[in-house]
Protein backbone atom coordinates (compact mmCIF):
# COMPACT_ATOMS: atom_id res chain seq x y z
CA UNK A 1 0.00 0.00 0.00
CA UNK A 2 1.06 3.69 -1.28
CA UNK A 3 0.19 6.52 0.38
CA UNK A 4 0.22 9.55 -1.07
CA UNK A 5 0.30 13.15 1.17
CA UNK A 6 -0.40 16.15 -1.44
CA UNK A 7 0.53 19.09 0.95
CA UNK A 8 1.27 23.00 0.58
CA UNK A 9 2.33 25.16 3.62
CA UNK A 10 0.52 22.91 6.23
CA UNK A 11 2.71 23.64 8.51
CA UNK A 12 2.22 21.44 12.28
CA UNK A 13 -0.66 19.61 10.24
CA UNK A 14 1.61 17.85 8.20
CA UNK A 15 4.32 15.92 10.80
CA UNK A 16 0.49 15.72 13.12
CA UNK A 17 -0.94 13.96 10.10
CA UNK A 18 1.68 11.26 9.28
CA UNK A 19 2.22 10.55 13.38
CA UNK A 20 -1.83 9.62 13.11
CA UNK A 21 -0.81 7.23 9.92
CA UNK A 22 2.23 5.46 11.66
CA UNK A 23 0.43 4.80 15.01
CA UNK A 24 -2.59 3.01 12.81
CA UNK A 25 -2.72 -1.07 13.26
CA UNK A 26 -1.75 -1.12 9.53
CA UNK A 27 1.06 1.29 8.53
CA UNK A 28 1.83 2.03 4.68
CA UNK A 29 4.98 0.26 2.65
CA UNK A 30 5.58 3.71 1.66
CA UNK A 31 4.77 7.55 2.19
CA UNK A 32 4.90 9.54 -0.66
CA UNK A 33 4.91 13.28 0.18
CA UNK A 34 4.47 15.58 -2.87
CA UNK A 35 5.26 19.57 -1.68
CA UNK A 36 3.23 21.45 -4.17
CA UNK A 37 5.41 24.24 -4.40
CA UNK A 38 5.70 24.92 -0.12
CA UNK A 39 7.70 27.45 1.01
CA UNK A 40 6.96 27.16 5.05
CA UNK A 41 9.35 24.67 5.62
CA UNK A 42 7.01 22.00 6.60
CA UNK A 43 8.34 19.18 4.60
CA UNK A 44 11.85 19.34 5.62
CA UNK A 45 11.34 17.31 9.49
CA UNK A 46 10.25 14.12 7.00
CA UNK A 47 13.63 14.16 5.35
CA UNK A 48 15.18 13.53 8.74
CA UNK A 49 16.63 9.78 9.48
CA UNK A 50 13.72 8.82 11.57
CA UNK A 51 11.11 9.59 8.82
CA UNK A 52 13.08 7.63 6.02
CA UNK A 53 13.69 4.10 8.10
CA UNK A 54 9.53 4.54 7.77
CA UNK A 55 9.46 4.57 4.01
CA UNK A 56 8.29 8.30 3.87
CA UNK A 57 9.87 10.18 0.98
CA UNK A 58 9.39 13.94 0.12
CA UNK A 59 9.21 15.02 -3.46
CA UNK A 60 9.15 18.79 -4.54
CA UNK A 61 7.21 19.77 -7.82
CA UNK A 62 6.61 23.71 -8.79
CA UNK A 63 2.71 24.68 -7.64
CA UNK A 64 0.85 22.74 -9.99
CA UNK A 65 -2.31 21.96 -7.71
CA UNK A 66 -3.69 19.01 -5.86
CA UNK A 67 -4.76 17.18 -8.80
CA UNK A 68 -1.26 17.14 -10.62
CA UNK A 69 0.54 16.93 -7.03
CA UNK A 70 -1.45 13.55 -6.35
CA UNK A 71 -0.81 11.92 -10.09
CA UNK A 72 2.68 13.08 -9.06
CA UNK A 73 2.69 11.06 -6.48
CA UNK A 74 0.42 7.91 -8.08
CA UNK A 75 3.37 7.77 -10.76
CA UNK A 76 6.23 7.25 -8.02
CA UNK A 77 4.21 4.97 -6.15
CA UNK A 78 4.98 1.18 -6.05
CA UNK A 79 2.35 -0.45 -4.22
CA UNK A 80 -0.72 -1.86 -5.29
CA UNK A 81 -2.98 0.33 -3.72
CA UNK A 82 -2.91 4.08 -3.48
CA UNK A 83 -4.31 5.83 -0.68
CA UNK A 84 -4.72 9.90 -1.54
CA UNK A 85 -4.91 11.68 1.90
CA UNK A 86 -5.08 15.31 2.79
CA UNK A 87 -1.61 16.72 4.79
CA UNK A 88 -4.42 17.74 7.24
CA UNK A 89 -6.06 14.50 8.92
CA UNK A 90 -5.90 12.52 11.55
CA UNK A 91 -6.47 8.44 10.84
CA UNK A 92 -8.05 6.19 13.47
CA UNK A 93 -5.33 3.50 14.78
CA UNK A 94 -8.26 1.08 11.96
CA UNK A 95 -8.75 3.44 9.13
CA UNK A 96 -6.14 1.57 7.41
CA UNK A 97 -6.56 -1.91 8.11
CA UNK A 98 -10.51 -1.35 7.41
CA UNK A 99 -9.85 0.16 3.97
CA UNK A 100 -7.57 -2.74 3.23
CA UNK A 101 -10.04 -5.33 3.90
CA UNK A 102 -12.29 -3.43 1.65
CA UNK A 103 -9.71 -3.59 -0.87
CA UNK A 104 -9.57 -7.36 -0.84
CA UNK A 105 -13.67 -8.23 -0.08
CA UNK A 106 -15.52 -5.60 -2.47
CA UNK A 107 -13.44 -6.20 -5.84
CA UNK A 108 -10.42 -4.99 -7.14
CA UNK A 109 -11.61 -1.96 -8.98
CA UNK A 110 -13.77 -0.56 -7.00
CA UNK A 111 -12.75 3.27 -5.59
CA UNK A 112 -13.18 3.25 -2.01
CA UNK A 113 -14.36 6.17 0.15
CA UNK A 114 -14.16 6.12 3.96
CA UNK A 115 -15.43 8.33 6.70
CA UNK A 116 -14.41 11.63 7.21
CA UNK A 117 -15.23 13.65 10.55
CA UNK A 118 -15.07 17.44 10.98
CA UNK A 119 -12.22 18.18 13.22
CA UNK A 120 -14.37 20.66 14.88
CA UNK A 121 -16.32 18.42 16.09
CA UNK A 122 -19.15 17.48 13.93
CA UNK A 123 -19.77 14.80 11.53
CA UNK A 124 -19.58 14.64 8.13
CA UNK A 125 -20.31 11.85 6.36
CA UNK A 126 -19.36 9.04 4.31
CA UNK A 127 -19.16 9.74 0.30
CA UNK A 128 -20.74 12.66 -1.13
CA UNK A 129 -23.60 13.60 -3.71
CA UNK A 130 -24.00 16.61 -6.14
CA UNK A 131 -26.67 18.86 -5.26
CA UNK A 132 -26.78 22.10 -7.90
CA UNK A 133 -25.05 23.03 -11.01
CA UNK A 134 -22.02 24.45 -9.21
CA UNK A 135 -21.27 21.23 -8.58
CA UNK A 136 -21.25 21.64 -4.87
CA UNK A 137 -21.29 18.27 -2.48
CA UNK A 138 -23.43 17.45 0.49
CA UNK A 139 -22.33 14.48 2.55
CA UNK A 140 -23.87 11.27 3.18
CA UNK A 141 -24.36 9.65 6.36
CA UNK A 142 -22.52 7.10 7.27
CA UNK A 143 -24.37 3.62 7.61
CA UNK A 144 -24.28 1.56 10.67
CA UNK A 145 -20.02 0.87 11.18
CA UNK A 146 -21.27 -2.98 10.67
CA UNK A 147 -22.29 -2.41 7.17
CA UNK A 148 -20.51 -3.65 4.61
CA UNK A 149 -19.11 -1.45 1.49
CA UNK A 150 -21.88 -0.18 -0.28
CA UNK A 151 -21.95 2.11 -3.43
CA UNK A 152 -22.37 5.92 -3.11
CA UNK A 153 -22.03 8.67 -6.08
CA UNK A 154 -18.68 10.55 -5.14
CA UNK A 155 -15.69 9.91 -3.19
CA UNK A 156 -14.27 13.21 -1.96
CA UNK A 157 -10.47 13.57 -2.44
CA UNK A 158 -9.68 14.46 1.38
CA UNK A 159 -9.04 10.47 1.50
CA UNK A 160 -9.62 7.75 -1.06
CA UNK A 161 -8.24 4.37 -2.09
CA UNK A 162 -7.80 2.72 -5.09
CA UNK A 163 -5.95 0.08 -7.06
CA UNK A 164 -3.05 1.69 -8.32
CA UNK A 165 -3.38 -0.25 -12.22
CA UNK A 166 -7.45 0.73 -11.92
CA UNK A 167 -5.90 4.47 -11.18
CA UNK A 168 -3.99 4.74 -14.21
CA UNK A 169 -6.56 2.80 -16.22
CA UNK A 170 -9.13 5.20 -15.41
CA UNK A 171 -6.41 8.20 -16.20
CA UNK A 172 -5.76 9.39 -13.13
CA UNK A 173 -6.65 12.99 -11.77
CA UNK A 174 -7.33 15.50 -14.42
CA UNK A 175 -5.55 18.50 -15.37
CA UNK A 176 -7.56 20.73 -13.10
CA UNK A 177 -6.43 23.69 -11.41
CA UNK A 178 -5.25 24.40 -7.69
CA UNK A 179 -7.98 22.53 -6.34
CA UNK A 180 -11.45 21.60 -6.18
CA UNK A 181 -13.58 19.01 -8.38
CA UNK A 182 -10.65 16.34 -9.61
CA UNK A 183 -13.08 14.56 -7.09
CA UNK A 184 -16.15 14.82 -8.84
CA UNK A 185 -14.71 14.19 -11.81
CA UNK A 186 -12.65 11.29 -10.52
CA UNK A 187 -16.07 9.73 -9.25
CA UNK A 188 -17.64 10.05 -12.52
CA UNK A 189 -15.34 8.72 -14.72
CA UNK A 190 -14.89 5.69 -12.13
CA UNK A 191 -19.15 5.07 -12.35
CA UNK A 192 -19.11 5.91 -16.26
CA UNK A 193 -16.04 3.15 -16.95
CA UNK A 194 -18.18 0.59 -15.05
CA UNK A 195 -16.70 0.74 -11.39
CA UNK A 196 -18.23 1.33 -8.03
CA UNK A 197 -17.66 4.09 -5.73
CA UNK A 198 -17.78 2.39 -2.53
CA UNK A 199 -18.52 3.99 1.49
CA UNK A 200 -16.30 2.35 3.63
CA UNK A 201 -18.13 3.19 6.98
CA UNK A 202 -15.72 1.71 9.55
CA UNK A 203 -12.26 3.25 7.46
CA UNK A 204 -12.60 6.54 10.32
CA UNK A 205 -10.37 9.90 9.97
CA UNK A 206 -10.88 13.37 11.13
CA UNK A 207 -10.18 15.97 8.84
CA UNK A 208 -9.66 19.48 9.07
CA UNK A 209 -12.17 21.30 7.04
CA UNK A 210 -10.91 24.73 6.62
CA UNK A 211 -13.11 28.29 5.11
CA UNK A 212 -9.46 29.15 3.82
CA UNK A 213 -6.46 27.18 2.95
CA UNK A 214 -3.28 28.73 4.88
CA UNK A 215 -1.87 29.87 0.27
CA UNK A 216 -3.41 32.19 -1.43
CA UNK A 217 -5.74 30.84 -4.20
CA UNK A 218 -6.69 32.33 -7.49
CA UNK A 219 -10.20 33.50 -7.91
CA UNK A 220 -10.98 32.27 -11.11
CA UNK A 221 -9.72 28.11 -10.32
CA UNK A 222 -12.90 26.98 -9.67
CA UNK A 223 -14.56 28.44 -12.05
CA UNK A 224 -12.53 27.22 -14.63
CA UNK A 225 -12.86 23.66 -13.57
CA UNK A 226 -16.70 23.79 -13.40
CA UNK A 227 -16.32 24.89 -16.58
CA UNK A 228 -13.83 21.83 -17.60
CA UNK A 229 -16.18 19.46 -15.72
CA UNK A 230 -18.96 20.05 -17.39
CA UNK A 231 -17.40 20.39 -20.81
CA UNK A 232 -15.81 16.68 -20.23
CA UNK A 233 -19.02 15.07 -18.93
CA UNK A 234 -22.02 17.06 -19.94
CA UNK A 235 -24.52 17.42 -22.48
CA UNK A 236 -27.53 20.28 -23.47
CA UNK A 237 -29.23 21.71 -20.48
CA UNK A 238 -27.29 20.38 -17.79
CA UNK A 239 -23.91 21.06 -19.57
CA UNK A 240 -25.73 25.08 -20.12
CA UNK A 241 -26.77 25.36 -16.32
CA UNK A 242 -23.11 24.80 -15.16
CA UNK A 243 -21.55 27.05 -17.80
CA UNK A 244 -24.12 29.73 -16.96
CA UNK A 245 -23.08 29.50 -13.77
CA UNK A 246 -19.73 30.62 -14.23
CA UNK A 247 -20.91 33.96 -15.68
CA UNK A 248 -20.66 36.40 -12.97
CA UNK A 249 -17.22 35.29 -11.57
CA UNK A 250 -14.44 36.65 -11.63
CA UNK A 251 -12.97 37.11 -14.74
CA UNK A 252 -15.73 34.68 -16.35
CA UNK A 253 -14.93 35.71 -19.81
CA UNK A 254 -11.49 34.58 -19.75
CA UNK A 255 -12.47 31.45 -17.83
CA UNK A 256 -14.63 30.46 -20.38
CA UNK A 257 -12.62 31.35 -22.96
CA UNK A 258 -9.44 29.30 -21.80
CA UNK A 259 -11.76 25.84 -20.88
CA UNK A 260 -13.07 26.00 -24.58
CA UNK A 261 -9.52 26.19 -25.74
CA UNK A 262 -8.00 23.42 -23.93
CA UNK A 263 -8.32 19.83 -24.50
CA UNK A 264 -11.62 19.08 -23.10
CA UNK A 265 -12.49 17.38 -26.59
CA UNK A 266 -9.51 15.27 -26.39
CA UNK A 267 -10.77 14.02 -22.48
CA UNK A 268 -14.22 13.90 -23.31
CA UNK A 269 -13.75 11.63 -26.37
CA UNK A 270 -11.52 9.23 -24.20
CA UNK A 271 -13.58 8.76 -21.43
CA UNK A 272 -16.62 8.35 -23.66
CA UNK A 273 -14.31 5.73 -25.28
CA UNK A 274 -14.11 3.95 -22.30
CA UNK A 275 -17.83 4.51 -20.89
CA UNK A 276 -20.16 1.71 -20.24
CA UNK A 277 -22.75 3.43 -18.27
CA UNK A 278 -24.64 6.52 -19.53
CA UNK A 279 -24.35 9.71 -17.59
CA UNK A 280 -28.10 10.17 -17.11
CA UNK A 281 -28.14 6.88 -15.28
CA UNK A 282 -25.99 7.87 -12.60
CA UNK A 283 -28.40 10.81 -12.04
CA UNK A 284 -31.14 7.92 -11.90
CA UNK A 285 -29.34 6.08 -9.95
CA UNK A 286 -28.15 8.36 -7.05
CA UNK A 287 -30.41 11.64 -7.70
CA UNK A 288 -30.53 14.70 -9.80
CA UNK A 289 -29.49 17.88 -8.69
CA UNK A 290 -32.52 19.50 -10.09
């Protein structure tokens, strides 16, 4: 098992995260940490001695965003399994070991999702559905911690596992920017290719869900990978409600302009090549936004 730490400037989150990993029941064969571009230092205590006998290795890249910073990090891997994690969680001592067993009971291809807690305090849920054309998440519940996998529509990014061959079959993340729906877009490739998104309700973490991120983040990102998303994926009205909904932001002209120029043709053509579920049935299936 690979796991992969995408981090920039996390500062005491990052070492905090990794101690939570290594005092699980199940500890990785490797640690992958990708610094996307940090400049706080962070990174450098996991170069020291104690971090390497572990298997934890830092790689720098420029700032390229979470979605390049994790493929970084799937292409280094060895192990058969990738786990992505967020540099700002904290694993139960079973998170591990439970997503393992997953691994090896609910089919190798499936992409598994498992619980994620607000470090706050409350909780959040357990995979994730689309509720509006900005293609903004709500949470699930989590089912009874006895239950066993069981499909759900998205796994969010903050932690997921998957087979590392079904990974790079599926293309890994795409070439979005800074960071927000690689997720979504992750999770609907996975359903359109044939594979289940699975809740893992027992796999527990907390995770630190944040207004801000502690780098400054361009206002126009997200915009531009709505806009990508629904280029890639979408057709007539519900391809038109997302791109309208980009009009008004910041910059939307240039946004728009610069997804229709890029190679959302060339994506959308290869995962349609690879698609053996329509679209509209996964809106059947887990329920419309509309």
């Amino acid at each position: 098992m690979s796991l992969i730490v995408s981090t920039l400037d996390e500062g005491a989150e990052l070492p905090a995260t990794l101690e939570s990993v290594y005092a699980g029941t199940v500890v990785p064969d490797e640690t992958i940490v990708v610094d996307d571009g940090g400049t706080d230092g962070s990174c450098a205590p996991l170069e020291r001695e104690e971090w390497r006998v572990r298997g934890v290795a830092v790689h720098r890249i420029r700032r390229s965003g979470v979605a390049a910073a994790r493929n970084t990090g799937a292409r280094l891997a060895r192990g058969t399994h990738l786990v992505f994690l967020d540099a700002h969680c904290r694993l139960d001592r079973n998170c591990l070991a439970r997503l393992r067993a997953a691994a090896l009971d609910a089919g190798p291809d499936a992409v598994l999702a498992p619980t994620l807690s607000d470090a706050a305090g409350a909780a959040a849920g357990c995979g994730a559905r689309l509720i509006d054309a900005h293609l903004r998440t709500r949470w699930l519940p989590p089912e009874p911690d006895s239950a066993a996998p069981y499909a759900v529509p998205l796994a969010p990014g903050g932690c997921l596992a998957v087979r590392r061959a079904t990974f790079h079959r599926l293309g890994g993340f795409g070439a979005f920017r800074e960071l927000g729906l690689e997720d979504v877009d992750f999770s609907l490739r996975t359903w359109r290719a044939g594979l289940d998104v699975l809740a893992v309700p027992g796999a527990r973490l907390t995770h630190r869900f944040r207004p801000y991120p502690p780098y400054r983040l361009s206002g126009t990102s997200r915009a531009y990978n709505l806009a990508r998303t629904a280029l890639v994926h979408f057709d007539g009205s519900r391809r038109e409600e997302c791109l309208r909904k980009v009009i008004g932001t910041p910059r939307a002209a240039e946004v728009l302009v610069e997804a229709f120029a890029g190679d959302w043709e060339t994506q959308r053509a290869t995962v349609e090549s690879t698609s053996v579920r329509p679209l509209e049935a996964y809106f059947e299936t887990f329920g419309d936004w509309r």
